[in-house]
PDB file of N, CA and C in Angstrom:
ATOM      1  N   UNK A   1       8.163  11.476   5.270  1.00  0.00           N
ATOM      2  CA  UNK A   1       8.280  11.671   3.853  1.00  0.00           C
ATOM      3  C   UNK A   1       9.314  12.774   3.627  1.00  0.00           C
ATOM      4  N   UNK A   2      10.398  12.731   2.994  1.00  0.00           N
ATOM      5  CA  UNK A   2      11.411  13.306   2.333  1.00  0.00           C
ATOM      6  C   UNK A   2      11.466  13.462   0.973  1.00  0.00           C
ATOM      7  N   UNK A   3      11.635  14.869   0.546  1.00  0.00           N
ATOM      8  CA  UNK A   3      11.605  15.268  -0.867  1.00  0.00           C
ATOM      9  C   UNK A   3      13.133  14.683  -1.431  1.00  0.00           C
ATOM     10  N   UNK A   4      13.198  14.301  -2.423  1.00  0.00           N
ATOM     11  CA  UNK A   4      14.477  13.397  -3.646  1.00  0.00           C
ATOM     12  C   UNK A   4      14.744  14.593  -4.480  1.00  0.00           C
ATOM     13  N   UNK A   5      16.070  14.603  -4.850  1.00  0.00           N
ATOM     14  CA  UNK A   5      16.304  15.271  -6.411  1.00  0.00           C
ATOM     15  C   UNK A   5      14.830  15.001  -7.202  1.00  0.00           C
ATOM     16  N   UNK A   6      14.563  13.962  -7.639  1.00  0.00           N
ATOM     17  CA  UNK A   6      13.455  14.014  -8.603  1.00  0.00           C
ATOM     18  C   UNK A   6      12.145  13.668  -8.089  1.00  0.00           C
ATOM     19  N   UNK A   7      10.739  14.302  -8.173  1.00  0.00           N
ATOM     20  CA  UNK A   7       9.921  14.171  -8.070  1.00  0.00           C
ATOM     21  C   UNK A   7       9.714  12.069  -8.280  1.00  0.00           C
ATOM     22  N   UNK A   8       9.883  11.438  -9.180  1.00  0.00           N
ATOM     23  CA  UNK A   8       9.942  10.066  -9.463  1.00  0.00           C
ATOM     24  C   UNK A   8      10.433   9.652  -8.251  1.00  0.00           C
ATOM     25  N   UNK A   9      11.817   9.646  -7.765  1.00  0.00           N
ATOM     26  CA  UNK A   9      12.193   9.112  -6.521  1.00  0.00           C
ATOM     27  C   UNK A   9      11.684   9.359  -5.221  1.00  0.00           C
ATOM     28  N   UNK A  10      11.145  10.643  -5.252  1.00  0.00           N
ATOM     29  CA  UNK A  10      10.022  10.523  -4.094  1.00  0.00           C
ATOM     30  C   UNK A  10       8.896   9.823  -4.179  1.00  0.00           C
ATOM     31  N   UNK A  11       8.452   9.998  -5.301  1.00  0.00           N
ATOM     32  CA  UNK A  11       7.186   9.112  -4.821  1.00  0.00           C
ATOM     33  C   UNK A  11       7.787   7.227  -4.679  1.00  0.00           C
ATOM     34  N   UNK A  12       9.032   7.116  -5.627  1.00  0.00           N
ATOM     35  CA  UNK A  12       9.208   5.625  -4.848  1.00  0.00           C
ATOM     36  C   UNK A  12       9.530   5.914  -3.744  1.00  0.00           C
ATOM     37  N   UNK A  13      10.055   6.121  -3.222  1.00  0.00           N
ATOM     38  CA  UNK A  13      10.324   5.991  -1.507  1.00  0.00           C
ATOM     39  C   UNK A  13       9.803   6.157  -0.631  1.00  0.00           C
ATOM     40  N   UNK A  14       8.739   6.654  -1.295  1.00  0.00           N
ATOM     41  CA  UNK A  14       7.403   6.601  -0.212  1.00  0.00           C
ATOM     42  C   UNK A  14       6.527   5.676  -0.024  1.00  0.00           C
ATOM     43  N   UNK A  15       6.213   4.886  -1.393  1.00  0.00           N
ATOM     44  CA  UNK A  15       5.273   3.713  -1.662  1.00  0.00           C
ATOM     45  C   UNK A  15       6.433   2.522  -1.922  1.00  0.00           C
ATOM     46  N   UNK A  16       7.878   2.743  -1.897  1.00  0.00           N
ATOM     47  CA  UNK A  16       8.487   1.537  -1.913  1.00  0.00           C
ATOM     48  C   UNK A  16       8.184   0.900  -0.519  1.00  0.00           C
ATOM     49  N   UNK A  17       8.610  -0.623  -0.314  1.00  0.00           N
ATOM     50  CA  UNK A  17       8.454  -1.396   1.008  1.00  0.00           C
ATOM     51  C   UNK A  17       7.318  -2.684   0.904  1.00  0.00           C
ATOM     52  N   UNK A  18       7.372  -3.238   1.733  1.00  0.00           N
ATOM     53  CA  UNK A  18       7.104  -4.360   1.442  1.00  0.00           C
ATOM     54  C   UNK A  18       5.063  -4.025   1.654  1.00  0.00           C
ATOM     55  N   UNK A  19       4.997  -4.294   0.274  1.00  0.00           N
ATOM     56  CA  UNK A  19       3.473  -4.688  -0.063  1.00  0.00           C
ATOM     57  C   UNK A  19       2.934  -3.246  -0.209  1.00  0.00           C
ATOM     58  N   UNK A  20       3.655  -1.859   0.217  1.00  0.00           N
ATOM     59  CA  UNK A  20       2.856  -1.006   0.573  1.00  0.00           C
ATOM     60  C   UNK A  20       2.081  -0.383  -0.383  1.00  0.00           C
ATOM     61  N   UNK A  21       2.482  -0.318  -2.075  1.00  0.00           N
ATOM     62  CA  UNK A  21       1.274  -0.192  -3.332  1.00  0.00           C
ATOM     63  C   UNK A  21       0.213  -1.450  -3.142  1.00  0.00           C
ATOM     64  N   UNK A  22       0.428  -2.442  -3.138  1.00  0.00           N
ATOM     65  CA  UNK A  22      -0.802  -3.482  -2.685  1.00  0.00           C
ATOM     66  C   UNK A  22      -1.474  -2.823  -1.356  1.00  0.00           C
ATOM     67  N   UNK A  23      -0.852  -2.570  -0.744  1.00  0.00           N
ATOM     68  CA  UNK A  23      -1.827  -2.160   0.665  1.00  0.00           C
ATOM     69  C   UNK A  23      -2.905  -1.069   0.223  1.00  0.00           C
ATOM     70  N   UNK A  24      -2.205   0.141  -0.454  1.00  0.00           N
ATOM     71  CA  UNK A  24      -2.925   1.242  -1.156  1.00  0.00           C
ATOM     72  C   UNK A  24      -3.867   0.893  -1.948  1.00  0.00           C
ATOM     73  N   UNK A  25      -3.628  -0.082  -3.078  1.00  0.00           N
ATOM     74  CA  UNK A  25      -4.573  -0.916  -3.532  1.00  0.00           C
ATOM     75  C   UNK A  25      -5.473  -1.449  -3.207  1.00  0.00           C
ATOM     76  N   UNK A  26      -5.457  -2.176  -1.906  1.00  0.00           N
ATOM     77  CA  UNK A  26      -6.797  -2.540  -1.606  1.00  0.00           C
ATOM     78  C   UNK A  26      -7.673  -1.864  -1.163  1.00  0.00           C
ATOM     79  N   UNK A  27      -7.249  -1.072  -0.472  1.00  0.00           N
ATOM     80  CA  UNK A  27      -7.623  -0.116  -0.025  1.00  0.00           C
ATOM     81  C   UNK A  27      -8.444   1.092  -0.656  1.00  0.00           C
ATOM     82  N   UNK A  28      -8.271   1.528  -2.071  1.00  0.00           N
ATOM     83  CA  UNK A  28      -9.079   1.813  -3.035  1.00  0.00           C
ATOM     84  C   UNK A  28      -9.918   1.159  -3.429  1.00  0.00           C
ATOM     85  N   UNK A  29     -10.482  -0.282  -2.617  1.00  0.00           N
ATOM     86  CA  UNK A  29     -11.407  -0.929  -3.238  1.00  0.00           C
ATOM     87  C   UNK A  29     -12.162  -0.417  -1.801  1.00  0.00           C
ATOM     88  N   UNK A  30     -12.281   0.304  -0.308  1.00  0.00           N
ATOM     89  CA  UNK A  30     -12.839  -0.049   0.209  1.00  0.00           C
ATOM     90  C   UNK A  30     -12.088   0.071   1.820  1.00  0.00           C
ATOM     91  N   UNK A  31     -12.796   0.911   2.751  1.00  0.00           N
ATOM     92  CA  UNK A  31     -12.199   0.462   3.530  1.00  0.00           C
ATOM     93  C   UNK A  31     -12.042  -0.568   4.631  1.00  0.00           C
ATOM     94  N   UNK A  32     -10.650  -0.661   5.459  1.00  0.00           N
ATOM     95  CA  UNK A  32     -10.667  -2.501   5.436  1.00  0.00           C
ATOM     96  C   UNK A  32     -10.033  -2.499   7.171  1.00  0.00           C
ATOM     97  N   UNK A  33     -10.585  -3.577   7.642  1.00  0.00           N
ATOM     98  CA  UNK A  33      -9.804  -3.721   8.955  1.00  0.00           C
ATOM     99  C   UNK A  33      -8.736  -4.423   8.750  1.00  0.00           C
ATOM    100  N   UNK A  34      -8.047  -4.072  10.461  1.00  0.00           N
ATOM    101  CA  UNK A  34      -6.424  -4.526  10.122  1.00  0.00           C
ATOM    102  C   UNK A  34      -6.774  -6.327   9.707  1.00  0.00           C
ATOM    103  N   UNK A  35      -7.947  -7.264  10.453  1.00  0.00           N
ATOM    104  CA  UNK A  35      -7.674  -8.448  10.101  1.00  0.00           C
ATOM    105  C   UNK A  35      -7.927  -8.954   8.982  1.00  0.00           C
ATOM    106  N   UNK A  36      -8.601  -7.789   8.048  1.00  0.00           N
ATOM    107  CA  UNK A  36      -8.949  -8.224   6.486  1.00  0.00           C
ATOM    108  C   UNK A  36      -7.622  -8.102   5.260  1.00  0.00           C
ATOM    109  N   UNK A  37      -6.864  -7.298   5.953  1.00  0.00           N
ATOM    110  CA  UNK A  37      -5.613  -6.724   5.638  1.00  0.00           C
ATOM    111  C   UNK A  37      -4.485  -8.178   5.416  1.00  0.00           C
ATOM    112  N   UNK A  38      -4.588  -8.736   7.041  1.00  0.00           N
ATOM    113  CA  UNK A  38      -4.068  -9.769   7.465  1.00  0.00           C
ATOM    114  C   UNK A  38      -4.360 -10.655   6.334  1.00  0.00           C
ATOM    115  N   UNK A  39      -5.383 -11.065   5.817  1.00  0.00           N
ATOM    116  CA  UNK A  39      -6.110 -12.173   5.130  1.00  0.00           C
ATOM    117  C   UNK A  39      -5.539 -11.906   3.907  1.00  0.00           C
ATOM    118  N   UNK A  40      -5.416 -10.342   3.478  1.00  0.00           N
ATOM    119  CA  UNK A  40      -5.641 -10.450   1.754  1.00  0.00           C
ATOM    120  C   UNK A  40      -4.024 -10.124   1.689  1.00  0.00           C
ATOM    121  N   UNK A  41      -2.988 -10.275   2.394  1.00  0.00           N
ATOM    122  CA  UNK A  41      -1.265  -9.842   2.654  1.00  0.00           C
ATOM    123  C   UNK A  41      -0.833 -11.383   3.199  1.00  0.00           C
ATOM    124  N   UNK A  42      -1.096 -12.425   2.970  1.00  0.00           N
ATOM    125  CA  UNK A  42      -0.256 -13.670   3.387  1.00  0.00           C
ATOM    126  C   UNK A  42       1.124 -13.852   3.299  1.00  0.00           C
ATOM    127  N   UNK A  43       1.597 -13.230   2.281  1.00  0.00           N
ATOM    128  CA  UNK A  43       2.905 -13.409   2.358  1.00  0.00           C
ATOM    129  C   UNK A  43       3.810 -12.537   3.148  1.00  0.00           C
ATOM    130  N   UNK A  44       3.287 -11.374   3.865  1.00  0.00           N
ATOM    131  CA  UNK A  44       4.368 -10.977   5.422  1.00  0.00           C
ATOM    132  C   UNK A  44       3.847 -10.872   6.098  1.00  0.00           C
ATOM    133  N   UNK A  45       4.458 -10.803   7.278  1.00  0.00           N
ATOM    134  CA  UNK A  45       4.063 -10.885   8.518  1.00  0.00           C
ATOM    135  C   UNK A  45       3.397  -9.844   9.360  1.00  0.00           C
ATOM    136  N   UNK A  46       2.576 -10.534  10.393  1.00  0.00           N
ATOM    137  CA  UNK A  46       1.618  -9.562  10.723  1.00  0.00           C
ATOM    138  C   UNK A  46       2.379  -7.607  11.423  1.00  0.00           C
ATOM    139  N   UNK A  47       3.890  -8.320  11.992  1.00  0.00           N
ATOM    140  CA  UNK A  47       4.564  -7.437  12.354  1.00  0.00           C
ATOM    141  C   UNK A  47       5.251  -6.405  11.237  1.00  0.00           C
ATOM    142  N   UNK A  48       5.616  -7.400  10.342  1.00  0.00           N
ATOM    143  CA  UNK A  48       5.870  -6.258   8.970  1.00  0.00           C
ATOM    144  C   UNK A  48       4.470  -5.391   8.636  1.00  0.00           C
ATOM    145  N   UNK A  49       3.413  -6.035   8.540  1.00  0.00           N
ATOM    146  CA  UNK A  49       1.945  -5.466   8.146  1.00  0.00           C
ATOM    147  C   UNK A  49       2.086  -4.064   8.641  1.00  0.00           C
ATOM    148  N   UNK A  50       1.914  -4.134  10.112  1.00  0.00           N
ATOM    149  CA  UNK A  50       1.636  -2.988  11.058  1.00  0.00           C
ATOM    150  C   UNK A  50       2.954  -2.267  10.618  1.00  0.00           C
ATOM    151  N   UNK A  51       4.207  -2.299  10.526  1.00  0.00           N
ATOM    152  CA  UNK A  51       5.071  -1.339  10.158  1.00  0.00           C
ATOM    153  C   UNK A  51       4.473  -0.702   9.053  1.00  0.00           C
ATOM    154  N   UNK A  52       4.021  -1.379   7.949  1.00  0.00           N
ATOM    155  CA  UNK A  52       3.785  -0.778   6.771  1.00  0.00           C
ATOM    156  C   UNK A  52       2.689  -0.070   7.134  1.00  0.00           C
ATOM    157  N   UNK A  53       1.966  -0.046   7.600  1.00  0.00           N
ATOM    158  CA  UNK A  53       0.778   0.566   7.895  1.00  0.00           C
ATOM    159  C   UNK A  53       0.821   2.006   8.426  1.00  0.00           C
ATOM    160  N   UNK A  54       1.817   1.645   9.636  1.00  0.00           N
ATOM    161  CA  UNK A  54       2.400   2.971  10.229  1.00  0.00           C
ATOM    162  C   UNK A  54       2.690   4.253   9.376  1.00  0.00           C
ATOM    163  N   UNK A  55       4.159   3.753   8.591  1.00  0.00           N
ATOM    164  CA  UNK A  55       4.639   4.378   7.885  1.00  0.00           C
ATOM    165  C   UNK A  55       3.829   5.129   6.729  1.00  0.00           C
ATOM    166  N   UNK A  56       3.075   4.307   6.263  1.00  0.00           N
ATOM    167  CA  UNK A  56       1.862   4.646   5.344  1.00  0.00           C
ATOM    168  C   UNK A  56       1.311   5.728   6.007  1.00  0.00           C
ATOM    169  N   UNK A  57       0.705   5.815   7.142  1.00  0.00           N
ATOM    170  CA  UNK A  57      -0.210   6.426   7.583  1.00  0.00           C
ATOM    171  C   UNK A  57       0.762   7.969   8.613  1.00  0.00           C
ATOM    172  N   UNK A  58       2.274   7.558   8.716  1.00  0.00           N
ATOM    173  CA  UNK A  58       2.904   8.684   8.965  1.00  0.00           C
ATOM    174  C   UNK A  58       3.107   9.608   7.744  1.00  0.00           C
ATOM    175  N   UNK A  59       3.086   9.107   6.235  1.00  0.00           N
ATOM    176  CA  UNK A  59       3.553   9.334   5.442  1.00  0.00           C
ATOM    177  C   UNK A  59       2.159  10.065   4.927  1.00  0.00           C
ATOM    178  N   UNK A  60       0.863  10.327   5.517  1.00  0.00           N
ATOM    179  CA  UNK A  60      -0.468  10.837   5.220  1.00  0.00           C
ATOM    180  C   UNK A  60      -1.205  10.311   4.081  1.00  0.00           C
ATOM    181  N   UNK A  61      -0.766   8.502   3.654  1.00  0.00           N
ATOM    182  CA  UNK A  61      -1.975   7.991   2.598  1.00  0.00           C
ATOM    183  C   UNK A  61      -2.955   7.266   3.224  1.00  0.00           C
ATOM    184  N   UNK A  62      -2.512   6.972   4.561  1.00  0.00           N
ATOM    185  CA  UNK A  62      -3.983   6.137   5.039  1.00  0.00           C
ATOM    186  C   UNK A  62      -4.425   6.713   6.496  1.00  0.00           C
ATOM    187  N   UNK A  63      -5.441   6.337   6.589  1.00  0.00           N
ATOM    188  CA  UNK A  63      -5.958   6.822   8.165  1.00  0.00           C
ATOM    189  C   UNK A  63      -6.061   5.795   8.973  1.00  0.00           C
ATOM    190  N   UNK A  64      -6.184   5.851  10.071  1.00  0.00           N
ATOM    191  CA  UNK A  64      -6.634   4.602  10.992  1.00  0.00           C
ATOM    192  C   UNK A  64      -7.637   5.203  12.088  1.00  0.00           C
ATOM    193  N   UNK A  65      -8.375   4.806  12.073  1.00  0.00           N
ATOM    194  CA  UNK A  65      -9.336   4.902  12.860  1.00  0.00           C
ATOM    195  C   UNK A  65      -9.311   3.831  14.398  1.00  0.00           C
ATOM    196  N   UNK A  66      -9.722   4.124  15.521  1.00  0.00           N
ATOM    197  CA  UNK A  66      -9.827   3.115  16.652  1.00  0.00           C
ATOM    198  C   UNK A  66     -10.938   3.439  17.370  1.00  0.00           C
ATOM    199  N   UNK A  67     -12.005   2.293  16.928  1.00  0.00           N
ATOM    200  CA  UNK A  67     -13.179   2.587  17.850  1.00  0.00           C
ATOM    201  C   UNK A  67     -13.481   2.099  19.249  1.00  0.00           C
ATOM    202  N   UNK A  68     -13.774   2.694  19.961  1.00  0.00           N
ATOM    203  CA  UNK A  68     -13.811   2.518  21.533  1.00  0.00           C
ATOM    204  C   UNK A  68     -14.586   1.272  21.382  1.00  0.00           C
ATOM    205  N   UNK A  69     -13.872   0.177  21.280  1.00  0.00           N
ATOM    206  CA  UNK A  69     -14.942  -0.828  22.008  1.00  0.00           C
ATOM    207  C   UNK A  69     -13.585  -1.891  22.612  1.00  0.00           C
ATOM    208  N   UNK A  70     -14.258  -3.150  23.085  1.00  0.00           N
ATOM    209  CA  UNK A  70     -13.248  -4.273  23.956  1.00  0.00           C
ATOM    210  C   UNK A  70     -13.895  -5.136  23.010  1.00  0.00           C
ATOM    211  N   UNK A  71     -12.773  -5.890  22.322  1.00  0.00           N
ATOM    212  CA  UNK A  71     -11.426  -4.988  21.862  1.00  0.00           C
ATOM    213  C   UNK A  71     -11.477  -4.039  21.091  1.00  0.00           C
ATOM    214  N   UNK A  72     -10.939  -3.475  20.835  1.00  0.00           N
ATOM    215  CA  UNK A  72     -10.585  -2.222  19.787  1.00  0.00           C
ATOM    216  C   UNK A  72     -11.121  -2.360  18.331  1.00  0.00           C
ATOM    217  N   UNK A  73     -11.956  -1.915  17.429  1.00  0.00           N
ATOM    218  CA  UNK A  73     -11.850  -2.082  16.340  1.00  0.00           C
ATOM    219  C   UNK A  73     -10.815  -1.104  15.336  1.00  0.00           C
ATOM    220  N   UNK A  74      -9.954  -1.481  14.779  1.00  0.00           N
ATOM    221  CA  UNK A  74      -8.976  -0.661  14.233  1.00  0.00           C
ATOM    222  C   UNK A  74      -9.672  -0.431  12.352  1.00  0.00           C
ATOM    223  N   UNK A  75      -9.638   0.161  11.762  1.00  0.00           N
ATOM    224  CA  UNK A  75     -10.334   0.218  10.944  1.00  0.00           C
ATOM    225  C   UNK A  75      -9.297   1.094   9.782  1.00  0.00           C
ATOM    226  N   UNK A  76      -8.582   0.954   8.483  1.00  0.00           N
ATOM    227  CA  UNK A  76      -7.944   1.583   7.865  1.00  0.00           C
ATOM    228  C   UNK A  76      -8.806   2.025   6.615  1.00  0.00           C
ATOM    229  N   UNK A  77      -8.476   3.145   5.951  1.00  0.00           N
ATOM    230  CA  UNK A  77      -8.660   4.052   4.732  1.00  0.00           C
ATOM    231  C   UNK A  77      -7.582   4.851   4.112  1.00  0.00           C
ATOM    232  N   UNK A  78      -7.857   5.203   2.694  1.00  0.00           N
ATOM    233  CA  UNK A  78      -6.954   6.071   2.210  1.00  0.00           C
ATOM    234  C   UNK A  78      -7.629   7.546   2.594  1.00  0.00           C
ATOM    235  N   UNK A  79      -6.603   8.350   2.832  1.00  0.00           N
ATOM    236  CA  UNK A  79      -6.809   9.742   2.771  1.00  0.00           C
ATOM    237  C   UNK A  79      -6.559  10.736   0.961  1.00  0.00           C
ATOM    238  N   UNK A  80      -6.936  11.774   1.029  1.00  0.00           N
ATOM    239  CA  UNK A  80      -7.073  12.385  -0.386  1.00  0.00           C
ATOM    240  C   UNK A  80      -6.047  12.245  -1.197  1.00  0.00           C
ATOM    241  N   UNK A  81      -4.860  12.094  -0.343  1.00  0.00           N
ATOM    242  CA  UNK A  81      -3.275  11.522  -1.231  1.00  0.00           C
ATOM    243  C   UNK A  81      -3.661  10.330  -1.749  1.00  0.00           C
ATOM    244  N   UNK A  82      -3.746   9.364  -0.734  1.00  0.00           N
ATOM    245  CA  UNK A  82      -3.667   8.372  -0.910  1.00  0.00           C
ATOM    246  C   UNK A  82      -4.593   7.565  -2.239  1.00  0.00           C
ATOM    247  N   UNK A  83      -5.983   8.383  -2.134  1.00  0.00           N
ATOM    248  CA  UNK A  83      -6.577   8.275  -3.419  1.00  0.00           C
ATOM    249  C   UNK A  83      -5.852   8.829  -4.743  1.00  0.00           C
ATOM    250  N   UNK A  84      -5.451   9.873  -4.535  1.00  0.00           N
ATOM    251  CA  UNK A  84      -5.001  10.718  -5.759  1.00  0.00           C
ATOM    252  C   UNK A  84      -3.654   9.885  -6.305  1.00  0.00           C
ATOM    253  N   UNK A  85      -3.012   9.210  -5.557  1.00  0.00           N
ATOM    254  CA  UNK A  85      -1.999   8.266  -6.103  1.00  0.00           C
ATOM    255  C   UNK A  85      -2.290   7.271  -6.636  1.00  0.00           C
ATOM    256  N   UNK A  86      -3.864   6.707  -7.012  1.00  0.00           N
ATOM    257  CA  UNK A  86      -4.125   5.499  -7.358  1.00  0.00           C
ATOM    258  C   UNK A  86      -3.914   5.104  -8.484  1.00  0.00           C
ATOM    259  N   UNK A  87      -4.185   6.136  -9.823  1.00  0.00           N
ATOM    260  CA  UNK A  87      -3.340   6.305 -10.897  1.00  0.00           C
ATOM    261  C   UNK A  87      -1.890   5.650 -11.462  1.00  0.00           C
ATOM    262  N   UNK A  88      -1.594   6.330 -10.590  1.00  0.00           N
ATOM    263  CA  UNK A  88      -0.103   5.499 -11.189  1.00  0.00           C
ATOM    264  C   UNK A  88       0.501   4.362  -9.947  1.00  0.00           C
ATOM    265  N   UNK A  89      -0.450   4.118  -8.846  1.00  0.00           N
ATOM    266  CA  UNK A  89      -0.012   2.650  -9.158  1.00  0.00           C
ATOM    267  C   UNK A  89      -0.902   2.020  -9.854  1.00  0.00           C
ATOM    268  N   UNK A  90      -1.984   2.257 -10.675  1.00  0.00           N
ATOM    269  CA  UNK A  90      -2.340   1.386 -11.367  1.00  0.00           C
ATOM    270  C   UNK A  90      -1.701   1.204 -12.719  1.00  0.00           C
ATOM    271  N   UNK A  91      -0.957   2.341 -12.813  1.00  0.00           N
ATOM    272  CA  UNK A  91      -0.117   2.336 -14.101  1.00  0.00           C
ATOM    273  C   UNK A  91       0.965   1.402 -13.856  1.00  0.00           C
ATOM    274  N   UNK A  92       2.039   1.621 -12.418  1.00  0.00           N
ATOM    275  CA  UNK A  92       2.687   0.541 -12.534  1.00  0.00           C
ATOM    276  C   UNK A  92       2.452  -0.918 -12.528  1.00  0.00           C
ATOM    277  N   UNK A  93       1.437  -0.978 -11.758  1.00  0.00           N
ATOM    278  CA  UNK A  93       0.358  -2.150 -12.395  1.00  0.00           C
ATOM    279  C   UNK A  93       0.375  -2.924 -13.105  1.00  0.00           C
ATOM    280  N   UNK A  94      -0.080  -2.061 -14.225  1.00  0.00           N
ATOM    281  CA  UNK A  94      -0.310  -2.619 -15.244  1.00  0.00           C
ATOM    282  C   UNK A  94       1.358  -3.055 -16.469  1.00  0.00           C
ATOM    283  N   UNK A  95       2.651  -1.991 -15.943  1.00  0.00           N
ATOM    284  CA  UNK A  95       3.918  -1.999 -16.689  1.00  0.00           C
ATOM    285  C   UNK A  95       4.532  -3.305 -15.984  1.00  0.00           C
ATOM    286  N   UNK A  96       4.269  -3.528 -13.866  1.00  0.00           N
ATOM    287  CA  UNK A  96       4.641  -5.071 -13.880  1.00  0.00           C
ATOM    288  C   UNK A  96       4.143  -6.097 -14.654  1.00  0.00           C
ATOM    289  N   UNK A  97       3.012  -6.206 -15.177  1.00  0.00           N
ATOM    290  CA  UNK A  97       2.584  -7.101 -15.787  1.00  0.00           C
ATOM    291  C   UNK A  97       3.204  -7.300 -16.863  1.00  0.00           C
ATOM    292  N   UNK A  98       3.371  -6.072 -17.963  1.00  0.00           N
ATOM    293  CA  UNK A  98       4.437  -6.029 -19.005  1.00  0.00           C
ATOM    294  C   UNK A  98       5.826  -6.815 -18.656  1.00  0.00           C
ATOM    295  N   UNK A  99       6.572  -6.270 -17.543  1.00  0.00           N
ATOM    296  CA  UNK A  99       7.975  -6.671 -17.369  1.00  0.00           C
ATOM    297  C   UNK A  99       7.564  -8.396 -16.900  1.00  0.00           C
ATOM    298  N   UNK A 100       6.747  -8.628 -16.315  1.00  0.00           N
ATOM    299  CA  UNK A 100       6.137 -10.645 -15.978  1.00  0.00           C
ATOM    300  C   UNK A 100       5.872 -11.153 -17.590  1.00  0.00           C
ATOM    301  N   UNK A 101       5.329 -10.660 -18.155  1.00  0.00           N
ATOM    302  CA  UNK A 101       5.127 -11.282 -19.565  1.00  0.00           C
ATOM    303  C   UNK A 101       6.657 -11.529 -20.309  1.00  0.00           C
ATOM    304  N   UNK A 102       7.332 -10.549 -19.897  1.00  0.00           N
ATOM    305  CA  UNK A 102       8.697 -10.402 -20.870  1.00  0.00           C
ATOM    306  C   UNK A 102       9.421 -10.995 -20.554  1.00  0.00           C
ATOM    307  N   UNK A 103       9.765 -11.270 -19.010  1.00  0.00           N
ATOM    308  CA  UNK A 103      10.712 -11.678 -18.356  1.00  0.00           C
ATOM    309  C   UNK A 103       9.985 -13.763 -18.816  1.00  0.00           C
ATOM    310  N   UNK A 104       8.999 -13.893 -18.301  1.00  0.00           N
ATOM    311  CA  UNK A 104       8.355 -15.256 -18.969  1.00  0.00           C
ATOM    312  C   UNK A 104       8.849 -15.344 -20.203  1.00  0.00           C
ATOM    313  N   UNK A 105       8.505 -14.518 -21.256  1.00  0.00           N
ATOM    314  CA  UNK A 105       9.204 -15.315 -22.970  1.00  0.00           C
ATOM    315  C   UNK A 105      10.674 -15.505 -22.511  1.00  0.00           C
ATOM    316  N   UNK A 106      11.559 -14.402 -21.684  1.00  0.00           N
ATOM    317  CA  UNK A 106      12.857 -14.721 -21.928  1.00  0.00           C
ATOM    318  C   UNK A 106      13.552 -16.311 -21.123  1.00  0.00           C
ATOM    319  N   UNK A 107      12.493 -16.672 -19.810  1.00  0.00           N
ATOM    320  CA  UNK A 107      12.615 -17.868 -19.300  1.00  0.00           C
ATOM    321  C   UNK A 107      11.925 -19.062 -20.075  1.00  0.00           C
ATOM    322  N   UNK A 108      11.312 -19.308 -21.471  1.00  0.00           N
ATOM    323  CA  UNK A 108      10.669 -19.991 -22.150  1.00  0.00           C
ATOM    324  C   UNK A 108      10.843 -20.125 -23.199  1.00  0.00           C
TER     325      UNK A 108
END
């Protein structure tokens, strides 16, 4: 994580990437193993997944846990950032939905 001229551009560049506010998202519902992750992220790949995950979790919003067993249970959560950011992605959230509604009247 690298600080931006503006507070705004840091926090995109931290949660920009593929799926990684959805990942945070679900994740505020609960915490989730990597294959539930797998299930509720269909559209990339399991190798993109784990990057995002990484980075996430280098970046201090999620934890990963690995419990000693054969095989491994890998187990993800948000950490106190990671909660405290839930806010405004739910705000952007809710403004994609705005820009999908708008962008629809202008294709209709």
């Amino acid at each position: 994580m690298k600080k931006s001229y503006c507070p705004v551009d840091t926090f995109i560049n931290v949660v920009k990437g593929k799926r990684k506010g959805t990942i945070i998202l679900h994740l505020f519902q609960g915490d989730k193993r990597y294959s539930e992750l797998v299930k509720l992220l269909t559209d990339i790949s399991e190798r993109m997944l784990t990057k995002q995950l990484k980075e996430l979790e280098a970046d201090g919003l999620i934890n990963r846990t690995v419990s000693p067993e054969v095989p491994p249970r890998v187990v993800y959560s948000l950490t106190e950032l990671g909660k405290e950011i839930h806010p405004v992605l739910k705000g952007m959230y809710k403004g994609g939905i705005l820009f999908e509604k708008s962008i629809d009247e202008l294709h209709n």
